[in-house]
Protein backbone atom coordinates (compact mmCIF):
# COMPACT_ATOMS: atom_id res chain seq x y z
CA UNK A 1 -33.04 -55.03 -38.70
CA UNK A 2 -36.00 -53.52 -39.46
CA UNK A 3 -36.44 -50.09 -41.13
CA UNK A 4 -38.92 -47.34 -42.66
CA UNK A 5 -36.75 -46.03 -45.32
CA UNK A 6 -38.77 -47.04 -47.88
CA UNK A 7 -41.92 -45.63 -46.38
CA UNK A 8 -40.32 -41.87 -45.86
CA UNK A 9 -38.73 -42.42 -49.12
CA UNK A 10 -41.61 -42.61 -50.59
CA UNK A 11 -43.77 -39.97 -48.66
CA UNK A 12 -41.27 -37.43 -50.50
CA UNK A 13 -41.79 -39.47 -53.86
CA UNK A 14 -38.05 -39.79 -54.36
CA UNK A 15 -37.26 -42.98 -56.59
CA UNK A 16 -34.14 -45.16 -55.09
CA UNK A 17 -32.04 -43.29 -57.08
CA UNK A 18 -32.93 -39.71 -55.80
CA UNK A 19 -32.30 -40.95 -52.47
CA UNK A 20 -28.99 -42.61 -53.70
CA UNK A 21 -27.91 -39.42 -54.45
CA UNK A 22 -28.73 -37.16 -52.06
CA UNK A 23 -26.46 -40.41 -49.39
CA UNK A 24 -24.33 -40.91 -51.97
CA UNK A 25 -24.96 -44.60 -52.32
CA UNK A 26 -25.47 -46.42 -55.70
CA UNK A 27 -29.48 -47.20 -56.05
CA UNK A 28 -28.50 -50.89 -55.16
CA UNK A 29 -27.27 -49.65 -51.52
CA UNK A 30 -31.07 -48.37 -51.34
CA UNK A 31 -32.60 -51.02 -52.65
CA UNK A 32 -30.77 -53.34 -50.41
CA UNK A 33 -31.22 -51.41 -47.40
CA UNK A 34 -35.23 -51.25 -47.82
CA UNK A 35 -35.48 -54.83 -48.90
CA UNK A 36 -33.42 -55.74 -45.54
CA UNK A 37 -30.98 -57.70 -47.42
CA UNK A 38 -28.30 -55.44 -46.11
CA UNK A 39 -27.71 -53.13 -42.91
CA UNK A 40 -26.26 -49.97 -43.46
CA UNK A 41 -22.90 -49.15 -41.59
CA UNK A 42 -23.80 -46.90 -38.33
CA UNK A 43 -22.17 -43.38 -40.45
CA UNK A 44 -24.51 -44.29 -43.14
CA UNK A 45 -27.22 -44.78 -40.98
CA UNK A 46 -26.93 -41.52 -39.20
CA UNK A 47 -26.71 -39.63 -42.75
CA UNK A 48 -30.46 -41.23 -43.79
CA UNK A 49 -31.71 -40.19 -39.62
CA UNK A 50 -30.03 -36.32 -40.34
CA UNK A 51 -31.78 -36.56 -43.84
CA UNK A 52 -34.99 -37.66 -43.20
CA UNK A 53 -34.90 -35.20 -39.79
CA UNK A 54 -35.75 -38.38 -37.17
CA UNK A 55 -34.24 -39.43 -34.41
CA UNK A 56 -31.97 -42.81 -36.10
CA UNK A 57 -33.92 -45.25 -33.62
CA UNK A 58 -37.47 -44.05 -35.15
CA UNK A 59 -35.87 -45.22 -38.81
CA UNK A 60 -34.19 -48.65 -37.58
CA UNK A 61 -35.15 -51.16 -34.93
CA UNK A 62 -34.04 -54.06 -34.09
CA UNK A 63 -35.91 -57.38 -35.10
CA UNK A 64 -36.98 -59.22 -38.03
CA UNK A 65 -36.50 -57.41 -41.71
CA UNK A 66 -39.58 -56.04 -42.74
């Protein structure tokens, strides 16, 4: 699955671990999540959508990982 939560992550200029704990997910869950080596579960992918104010299919699409 594809994903932009490192790019709005980083247009706030909060580090993995800021974002960590404003889901809170250990930094690893973040880093995992960006790098595509892990999807997040659909509850944890609607907190990042409310967080980040965009609609959850703007954040993840289906397809190759980034």
């Amino acid at each position: 699955m594809k994903n932009l939560v490192r790019e709005l992550r980083e247009q706030r200029a909060w580090s993995q671990g800021e974002l960590g704990e404003r889901l809170d997910v250990s930094r690893q869950t973040i880093n995992a999540i960006e790098t595509g080596k892990y999807d997040p579960s659909l509850p944890l992918a609607f907190r990042i959508a409310r967080l980040f104010r965009s609609p959850i299919e703007s954040i993840f699409t289906p397809g190759k990982d980034v």
